[in-house]
C-alpha atoms as a PDB file:
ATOM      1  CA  UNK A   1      20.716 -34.473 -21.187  1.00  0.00           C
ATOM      2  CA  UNK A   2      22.260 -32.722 -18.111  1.00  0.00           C
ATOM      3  CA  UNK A   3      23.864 -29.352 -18.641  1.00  0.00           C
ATOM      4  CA  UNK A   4      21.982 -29.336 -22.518  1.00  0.00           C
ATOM      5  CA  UNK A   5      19.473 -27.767 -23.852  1.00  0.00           C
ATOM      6  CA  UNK A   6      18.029 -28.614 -27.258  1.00  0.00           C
ATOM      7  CA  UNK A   7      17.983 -25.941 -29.806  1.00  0.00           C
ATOM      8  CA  UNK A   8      15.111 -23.160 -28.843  1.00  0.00           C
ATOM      9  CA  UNK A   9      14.451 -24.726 -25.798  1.00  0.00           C
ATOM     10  CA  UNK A  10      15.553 -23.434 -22.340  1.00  0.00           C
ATOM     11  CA  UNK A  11      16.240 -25.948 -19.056  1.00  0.00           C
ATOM     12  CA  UNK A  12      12.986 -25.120 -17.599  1.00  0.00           C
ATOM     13  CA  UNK A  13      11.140 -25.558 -20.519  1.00  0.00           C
ATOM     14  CA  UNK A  14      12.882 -29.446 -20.674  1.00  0.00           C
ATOM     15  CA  UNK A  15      11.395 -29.801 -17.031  1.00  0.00           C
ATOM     16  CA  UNK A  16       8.136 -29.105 -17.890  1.00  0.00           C
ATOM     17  CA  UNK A  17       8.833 -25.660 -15.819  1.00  0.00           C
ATOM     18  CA  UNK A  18       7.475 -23.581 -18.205  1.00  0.00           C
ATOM     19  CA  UNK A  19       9.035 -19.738 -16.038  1.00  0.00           C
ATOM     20  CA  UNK A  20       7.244 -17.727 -18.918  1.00  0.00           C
ATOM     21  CA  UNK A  21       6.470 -13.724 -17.196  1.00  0.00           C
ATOM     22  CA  UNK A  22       4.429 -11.481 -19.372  1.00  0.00           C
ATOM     23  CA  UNK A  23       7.240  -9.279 -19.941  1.00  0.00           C
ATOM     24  CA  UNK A  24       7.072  -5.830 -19.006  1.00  0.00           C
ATOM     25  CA  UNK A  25       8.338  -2.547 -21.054  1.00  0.00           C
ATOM     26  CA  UNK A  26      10.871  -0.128 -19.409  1.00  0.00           C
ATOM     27  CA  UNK A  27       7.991   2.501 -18.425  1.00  0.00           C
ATOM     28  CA  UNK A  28       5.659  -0.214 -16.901  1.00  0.00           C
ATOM     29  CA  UNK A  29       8.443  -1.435 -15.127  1.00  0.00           C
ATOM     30  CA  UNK A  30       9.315   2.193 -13.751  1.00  0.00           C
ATOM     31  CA  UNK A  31       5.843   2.350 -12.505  1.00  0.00           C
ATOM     32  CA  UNK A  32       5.912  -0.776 -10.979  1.00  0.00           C
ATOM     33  CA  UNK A  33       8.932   0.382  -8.977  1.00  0.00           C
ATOM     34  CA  UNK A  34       7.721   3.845  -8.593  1.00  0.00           C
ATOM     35  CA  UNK A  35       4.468   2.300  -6.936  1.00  0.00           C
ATOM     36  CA  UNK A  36       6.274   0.062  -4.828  1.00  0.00           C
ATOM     37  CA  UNK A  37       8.752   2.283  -3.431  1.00  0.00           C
ATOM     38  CA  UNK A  38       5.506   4.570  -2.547  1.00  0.00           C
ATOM     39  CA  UNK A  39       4.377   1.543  -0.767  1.00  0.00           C
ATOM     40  CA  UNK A  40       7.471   1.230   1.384  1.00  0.00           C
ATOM     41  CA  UNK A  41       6.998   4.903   2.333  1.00  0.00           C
ATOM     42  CA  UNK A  42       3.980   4.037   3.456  1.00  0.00           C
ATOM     43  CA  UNK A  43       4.690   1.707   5.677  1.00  0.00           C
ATOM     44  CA  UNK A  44       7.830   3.972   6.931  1.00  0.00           C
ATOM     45  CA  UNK A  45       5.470   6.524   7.913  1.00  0.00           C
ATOM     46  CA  UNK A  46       3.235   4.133   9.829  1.00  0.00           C
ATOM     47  CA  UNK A  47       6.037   2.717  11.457  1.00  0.00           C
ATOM     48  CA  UNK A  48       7.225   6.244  12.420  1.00  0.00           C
ATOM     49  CA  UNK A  49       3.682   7.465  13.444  1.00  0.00           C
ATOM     50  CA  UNK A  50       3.343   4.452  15.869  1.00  0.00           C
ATOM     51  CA  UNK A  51       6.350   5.551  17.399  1.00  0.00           C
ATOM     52  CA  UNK A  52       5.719   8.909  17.826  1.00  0.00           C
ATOM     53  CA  UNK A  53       2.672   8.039  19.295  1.00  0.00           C
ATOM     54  CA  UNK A  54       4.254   5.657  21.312  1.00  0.00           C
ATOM     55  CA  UNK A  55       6.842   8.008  22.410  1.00  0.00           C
ATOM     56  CA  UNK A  56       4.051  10.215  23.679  1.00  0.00           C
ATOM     57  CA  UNK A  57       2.296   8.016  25.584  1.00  0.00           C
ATOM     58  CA  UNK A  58       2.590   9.304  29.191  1.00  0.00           C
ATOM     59  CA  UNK A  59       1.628  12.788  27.952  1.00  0.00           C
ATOM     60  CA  UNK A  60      -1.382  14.555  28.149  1.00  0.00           C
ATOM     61  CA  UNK A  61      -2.027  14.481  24.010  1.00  0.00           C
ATOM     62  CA  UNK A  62      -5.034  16.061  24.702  1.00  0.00           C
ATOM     63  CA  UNK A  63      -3.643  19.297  25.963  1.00  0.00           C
ATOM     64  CA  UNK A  64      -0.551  18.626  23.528  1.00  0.00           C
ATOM     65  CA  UNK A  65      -2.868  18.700  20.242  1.00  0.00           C
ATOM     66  CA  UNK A  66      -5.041  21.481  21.786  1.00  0.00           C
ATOM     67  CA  UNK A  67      -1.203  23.932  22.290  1.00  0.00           C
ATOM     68  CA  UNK A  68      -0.845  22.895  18.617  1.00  0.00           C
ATOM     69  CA  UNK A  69      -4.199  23.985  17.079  1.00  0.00           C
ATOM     70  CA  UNK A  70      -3.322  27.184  18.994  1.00  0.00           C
ATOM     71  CA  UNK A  71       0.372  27.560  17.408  1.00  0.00           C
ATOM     72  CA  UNK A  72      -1.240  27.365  13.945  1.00  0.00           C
ATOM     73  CA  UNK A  73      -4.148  29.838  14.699  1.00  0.00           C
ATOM     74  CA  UNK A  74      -6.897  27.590  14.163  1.00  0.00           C
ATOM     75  CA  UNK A  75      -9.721  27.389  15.959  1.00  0.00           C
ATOM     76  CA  UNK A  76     -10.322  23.990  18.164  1.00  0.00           C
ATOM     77  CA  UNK A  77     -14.210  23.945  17.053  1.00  0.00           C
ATOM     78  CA  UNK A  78     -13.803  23.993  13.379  1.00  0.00           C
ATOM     79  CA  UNK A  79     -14.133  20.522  11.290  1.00  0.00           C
ATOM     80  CA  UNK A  80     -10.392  19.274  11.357  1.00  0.00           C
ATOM     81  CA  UNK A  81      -8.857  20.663  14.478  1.00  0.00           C
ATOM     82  CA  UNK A  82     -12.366  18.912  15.946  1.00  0.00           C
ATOM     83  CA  UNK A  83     -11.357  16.113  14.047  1.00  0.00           C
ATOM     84  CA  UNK A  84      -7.740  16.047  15.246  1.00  0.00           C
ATOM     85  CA  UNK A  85      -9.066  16.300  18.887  1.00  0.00           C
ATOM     86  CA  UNK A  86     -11.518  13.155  18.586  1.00  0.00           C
ATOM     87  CA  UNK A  87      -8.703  10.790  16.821  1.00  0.00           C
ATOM     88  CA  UNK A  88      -6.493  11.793  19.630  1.00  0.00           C
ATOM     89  CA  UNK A  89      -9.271  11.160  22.302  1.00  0.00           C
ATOM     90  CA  UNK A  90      -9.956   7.824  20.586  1.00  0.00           C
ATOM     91  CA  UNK A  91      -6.274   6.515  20.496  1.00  0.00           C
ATOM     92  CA  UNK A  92      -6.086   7.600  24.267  1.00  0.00           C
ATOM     93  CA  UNK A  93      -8.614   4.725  25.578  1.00  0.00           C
ATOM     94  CA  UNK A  94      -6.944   2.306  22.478  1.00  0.00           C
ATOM     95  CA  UNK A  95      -5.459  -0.295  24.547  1.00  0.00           C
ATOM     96  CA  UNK A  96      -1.432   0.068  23.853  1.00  0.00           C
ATOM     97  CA  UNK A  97      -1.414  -4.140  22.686  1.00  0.00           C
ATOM     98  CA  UNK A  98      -4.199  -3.312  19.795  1.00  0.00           C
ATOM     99  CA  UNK A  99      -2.379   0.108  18.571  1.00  0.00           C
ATOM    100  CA  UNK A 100       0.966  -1.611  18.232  1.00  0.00           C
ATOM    101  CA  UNK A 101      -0.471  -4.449  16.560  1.00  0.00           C
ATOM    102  CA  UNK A 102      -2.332  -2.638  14.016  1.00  0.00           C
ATOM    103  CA  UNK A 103       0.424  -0.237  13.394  1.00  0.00           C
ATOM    104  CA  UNK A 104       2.887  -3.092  12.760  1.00  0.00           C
ATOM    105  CA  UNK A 105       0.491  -5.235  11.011  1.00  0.00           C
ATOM    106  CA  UNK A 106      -0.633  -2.307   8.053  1.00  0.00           C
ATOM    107  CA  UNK A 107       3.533  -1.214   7.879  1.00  0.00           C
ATOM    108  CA  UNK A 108       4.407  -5.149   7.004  1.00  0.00           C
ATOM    109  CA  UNK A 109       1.194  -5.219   4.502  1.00  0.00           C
ATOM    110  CA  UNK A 110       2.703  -2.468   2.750  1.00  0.00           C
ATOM    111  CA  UNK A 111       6.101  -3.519   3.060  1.00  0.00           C
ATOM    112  CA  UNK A 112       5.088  -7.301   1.574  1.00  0.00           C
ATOM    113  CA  UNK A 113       3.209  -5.100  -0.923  1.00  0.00           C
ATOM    114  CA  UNK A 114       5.852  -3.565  -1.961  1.00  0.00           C
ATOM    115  CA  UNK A 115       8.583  -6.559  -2.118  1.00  0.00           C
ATOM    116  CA  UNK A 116       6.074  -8.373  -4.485  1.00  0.00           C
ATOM    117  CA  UNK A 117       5.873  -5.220  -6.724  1.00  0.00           C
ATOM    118  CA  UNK A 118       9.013  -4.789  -6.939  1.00  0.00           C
ATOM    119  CA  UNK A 119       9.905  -8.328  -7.684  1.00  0.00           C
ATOM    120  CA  UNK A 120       7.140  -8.296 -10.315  1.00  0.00           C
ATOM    121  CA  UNK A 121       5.129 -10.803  -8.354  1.00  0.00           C
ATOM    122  CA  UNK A 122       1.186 -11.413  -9.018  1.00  0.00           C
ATOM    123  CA  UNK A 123       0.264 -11.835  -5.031  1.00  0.00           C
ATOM    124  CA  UNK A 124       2.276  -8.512  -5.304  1.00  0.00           C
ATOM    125  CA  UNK A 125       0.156  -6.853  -7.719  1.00  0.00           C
ATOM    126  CA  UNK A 126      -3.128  -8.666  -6.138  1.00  0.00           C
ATOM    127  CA  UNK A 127      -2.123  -7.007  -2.593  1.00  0.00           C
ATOM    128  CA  UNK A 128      -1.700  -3.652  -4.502  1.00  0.00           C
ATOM    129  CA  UNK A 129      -5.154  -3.663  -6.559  1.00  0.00           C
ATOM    130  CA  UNK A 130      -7.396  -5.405  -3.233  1.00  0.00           C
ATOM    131  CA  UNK A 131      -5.497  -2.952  -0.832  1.00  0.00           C
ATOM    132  CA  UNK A 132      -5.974   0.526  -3.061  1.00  0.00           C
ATOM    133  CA  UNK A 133      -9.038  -0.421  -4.729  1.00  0.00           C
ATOM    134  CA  UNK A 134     -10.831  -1.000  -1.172  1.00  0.00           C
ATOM    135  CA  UNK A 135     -10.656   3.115  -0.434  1.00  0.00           C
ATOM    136  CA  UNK A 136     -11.980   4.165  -3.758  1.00  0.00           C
ATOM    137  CA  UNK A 137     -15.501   4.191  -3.080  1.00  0.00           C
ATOM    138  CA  UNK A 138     -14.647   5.675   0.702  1.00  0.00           C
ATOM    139  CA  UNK A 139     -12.725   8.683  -1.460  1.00  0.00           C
ATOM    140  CA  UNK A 140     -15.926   9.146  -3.821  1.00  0.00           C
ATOM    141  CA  UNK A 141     -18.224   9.203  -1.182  1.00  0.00           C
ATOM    142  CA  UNK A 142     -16.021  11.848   0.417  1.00  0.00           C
ATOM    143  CA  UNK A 143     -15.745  13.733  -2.936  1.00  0.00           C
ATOM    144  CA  UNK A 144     -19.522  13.676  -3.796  1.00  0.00           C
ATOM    145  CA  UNK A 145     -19.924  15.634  -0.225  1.00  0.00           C
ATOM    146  CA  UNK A 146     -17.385  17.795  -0.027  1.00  0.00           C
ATOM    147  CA  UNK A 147     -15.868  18.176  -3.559  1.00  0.00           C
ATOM    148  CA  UNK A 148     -12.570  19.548  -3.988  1.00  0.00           C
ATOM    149  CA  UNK A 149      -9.678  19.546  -6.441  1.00  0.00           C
ATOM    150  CA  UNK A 150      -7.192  17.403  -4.110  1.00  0.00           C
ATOM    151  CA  UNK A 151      -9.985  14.486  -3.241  1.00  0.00           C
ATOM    152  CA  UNK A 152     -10.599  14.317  -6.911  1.00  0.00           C
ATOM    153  CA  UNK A 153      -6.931  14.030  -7.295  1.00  0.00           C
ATOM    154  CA  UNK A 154      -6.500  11.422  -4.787  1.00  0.00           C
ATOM    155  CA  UNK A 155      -9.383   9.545  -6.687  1.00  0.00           C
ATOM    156  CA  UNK A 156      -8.081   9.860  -9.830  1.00  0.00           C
ATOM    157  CA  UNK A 157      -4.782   8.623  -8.259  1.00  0.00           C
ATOM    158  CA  UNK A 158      -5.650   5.550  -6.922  1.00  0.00           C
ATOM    159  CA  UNK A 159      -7.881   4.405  -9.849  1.00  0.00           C
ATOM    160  CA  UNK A 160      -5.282   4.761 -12.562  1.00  0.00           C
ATOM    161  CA  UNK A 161      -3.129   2.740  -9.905  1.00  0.00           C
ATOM    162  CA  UNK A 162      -6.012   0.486  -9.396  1.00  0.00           C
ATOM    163  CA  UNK A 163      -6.177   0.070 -12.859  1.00  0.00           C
ATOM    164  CA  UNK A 164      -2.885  -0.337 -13.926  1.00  0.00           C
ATOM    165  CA  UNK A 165      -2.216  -3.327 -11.796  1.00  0.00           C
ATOM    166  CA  UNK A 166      -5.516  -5.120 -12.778  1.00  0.00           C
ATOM    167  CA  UNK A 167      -4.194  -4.416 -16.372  1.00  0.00           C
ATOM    168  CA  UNK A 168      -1.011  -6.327 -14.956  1.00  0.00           C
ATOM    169  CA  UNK A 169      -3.017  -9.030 -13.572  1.00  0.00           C
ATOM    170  CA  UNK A 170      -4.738  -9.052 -16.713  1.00  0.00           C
ATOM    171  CA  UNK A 171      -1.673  -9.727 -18.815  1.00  0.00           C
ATOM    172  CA  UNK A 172      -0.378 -12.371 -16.199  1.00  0.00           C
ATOM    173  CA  UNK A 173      -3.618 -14.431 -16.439  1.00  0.00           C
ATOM    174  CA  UNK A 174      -2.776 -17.819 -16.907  1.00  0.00           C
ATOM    175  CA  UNK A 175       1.061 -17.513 -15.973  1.00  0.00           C
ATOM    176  CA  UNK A 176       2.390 -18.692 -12.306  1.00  0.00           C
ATOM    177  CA  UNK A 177       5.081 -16.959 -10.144  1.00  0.00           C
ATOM    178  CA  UNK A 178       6.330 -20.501  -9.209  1.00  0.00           C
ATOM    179  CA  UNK A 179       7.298 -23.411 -11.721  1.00  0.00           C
ATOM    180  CA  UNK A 180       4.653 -26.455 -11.674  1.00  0.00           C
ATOM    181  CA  UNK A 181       6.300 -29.518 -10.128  1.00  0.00           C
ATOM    182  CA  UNK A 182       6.341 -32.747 -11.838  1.00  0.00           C
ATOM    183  CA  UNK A 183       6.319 -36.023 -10.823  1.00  0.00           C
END
């Protein structure tokens, strides 16, 4: 039976190997990519903020975020200038070790998060819903205090992206990424 398949029957299926993948429409498949390639930015731009930081390491950030705040007009004691000044106080007595390796770990979570969208996988898709779906309440919270039109965007964002990979989990149930052996 080598190299044959019976009628309606593929190789795998022979094997007991049943490779059956809940088949996905050309627009599902576009957002699956679309979402994945966001991913991938992500981790880019973690990647490139780590080494920007990095790069500005034996500078006084301080002083550098407080010249900036100035370029732009805005006053240092209002909410997010106050906020940039704390993060930046905050990274400065980070140990170097514990930034790098939290910086490299979150851009290769997004980067494996994005391979196993891409590649249609359902660790892929699990990454994706566990790894969004973890900041939704965070955003709410944020909305229900300070409401504005671009939290509720964000929100409605990541739920619909939340949602859309549990509804791919959903139609995977009961299907495997690899083939079961047998003996």
């Amino acid at each position: 039976m080598t190299g044959t398949t019976t009628k309606g029957a593929s190789r795998d299926e022979l094997r007991g190997h049943p490779r059956r993948r809940a088949s996905l429409r050309a627009p599902a498949r576009a957002a699956l990519r679309t979402i994945a390639v966001f991913e991938a930015a992500k981790g880019v731009a973690a990647l490139a903020a780590l080494l920007g930081w990095l790069s500005l390491m034996h500078h006084d950030v301080h002083r550098l975020a407080l010249e900036a705040i100035g370029h732009f007009g805005a006053d240092p004691h209002s909410h997010y200038p106050e906020l940039l000044l704390r993060y930046v106080d905050a990274l400065n007595v980070t140990p170097v070790r514990t930034t790098v390796l939290l910086g490299a770990a979150y851009a290769a979570l997004r980067w494996l998060e994005a391979c196993g969208l891409w590649l249609d996988r359902t660790w892929g898709a699990w990454i994706g819903a566990l790894g969004s779906g973890v900041y939704v309440p965070f955003e709410l919270l944020h909305l229900q205090h300070s409401p504005t039109w671009q939290g509720l965007v964000v929100v409605c964002f990541n739920l619909a992206l939340v949602l859309f990979l549990c509804r791919r989990l959903w139609q995977r149930r009961g299907q495997h990424d690899f083939p079961a052996r047998t003996p």
